[in-house]
Protein backbone atom coordinates (compact mmCIF):
# COMPACT_ATOMS: atom_id res chain seq x y z
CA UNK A 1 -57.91 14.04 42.89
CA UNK A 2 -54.15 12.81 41.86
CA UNK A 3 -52.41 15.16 39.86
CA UNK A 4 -51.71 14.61 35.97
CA UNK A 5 -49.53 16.07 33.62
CA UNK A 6 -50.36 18.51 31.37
CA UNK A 7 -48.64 18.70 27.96
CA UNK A 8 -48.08 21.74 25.82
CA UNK A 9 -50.32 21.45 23.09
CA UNK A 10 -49.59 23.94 19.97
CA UNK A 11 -51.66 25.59 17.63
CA UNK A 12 -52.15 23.58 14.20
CA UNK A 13 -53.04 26.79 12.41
CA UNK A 14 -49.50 28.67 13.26
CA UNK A 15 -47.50 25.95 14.17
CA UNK A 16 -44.34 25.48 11.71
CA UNK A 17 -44.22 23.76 9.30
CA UNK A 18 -40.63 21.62 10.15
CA UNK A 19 -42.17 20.39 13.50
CA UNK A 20 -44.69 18.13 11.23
CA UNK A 21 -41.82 16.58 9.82
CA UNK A 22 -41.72 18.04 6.23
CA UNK A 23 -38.61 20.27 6.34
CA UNK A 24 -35.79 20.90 8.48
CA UNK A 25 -35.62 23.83 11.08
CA UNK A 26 -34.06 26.50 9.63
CA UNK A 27 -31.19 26.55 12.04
CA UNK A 28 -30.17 23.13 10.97
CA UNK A 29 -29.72 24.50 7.34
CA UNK A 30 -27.59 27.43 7.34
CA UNK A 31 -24.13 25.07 6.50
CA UNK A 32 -25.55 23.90 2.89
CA UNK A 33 -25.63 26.26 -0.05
CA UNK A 34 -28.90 25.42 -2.36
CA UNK A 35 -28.35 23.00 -4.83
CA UNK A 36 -28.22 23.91 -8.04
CA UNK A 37 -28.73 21.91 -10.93
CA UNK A 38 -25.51 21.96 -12.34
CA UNK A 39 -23.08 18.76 -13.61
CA UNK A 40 -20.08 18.81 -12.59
CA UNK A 41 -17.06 17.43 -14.75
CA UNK A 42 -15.05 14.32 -13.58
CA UNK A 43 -11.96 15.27 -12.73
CA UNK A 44 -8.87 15.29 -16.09
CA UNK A 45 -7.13 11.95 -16.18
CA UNK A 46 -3.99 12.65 -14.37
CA UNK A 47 -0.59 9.90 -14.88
CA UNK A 48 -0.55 7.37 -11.91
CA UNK A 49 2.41 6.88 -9.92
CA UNK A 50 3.91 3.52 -10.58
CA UNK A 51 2.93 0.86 -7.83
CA UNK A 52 5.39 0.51 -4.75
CA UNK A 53 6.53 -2.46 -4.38
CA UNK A 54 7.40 -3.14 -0.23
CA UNK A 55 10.80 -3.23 0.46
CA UNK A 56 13.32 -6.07 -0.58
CA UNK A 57 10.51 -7.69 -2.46
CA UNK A 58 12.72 -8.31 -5.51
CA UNK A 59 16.22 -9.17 -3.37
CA UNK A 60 13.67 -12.05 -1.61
CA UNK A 61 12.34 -13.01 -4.96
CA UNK A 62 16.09 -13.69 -6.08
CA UNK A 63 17.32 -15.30 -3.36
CA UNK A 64 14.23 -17.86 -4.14
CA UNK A 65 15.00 -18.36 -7.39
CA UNK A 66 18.75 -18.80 -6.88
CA UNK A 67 17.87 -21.49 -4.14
CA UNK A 68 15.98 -23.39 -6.37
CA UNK A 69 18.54 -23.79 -9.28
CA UNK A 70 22.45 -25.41 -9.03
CA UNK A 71 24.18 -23.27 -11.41
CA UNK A 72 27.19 -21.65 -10.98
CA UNK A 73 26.68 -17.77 -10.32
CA UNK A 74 30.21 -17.00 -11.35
CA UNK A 75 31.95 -17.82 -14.10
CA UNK A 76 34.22 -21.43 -13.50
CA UNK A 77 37.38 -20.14 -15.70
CA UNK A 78 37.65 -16.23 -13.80
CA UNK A 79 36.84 -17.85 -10.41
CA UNK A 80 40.19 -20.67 -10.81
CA UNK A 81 41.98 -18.30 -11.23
CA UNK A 82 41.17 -16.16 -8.19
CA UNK A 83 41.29 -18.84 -6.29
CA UNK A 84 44.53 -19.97 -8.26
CA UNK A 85 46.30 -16.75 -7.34
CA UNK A 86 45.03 -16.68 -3.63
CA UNK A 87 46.65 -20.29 -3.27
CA UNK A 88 50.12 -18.79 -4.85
CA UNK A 89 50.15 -16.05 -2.02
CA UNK A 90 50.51 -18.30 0.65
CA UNK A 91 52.53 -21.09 -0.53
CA UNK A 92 54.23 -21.52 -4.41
CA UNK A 93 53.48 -25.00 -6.24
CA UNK A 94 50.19 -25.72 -4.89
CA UNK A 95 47.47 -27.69 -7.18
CA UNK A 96 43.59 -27.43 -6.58
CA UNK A 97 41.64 -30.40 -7.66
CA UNK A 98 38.56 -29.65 -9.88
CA UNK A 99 36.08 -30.98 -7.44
CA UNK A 100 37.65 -28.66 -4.82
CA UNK A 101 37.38 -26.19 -6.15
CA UNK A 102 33.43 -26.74 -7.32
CA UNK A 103 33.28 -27.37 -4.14
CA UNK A 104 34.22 -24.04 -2.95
């Protein structure tokens, strides 16, 4: 006669309860407290930190813009006469015509 197995079979009568599948062993429960039936309050509103922006967001935002439109970023008058005094360093008498110094 060929051997079979033979499985454990348990008493119905004294058998717990969480092996039948309607609680958890008790083992598996010590971690939680019991829940109460308590509500608990949301958090108080607290004052949120301004959005961060990633870095040179605004300096690439300019450079855009400034691409995209022709006028002058400095004054014409105050830069002539930079340039006007720059010329009269190196040699006296010199003219700059008006286009040249657009230009530049």
């Amino acid at each position: 006669m060929a051997r079979t197995k033979q499985t454990a079979r348990k008493d119905p009568i004294n058998f717990p309860t969480y092996v039948q599948g309607t609680q958890k062993p008790p083992w598996m429960n010590h971690h939680k407290r019991p829940q109460e039936n308590v509500q608990r309050r949301p958090p108080p509103p607290q004052a949120r930190a301004p959005q961060r922006r990633r870095r040179y967001t605004k300096a690439f935002a300019e450079i855009r813009h400034y691409q995209k439109t022709a006028e002058l970023l400095i004054p014409r008058r105050p830069f002539a006469r930079v340039v006007k005094e720059e010329l009269q360093r190196y040699c006296a008498g010199l003219r700059i015509q008006a286009l040249a110094l657009e230009a530049l």
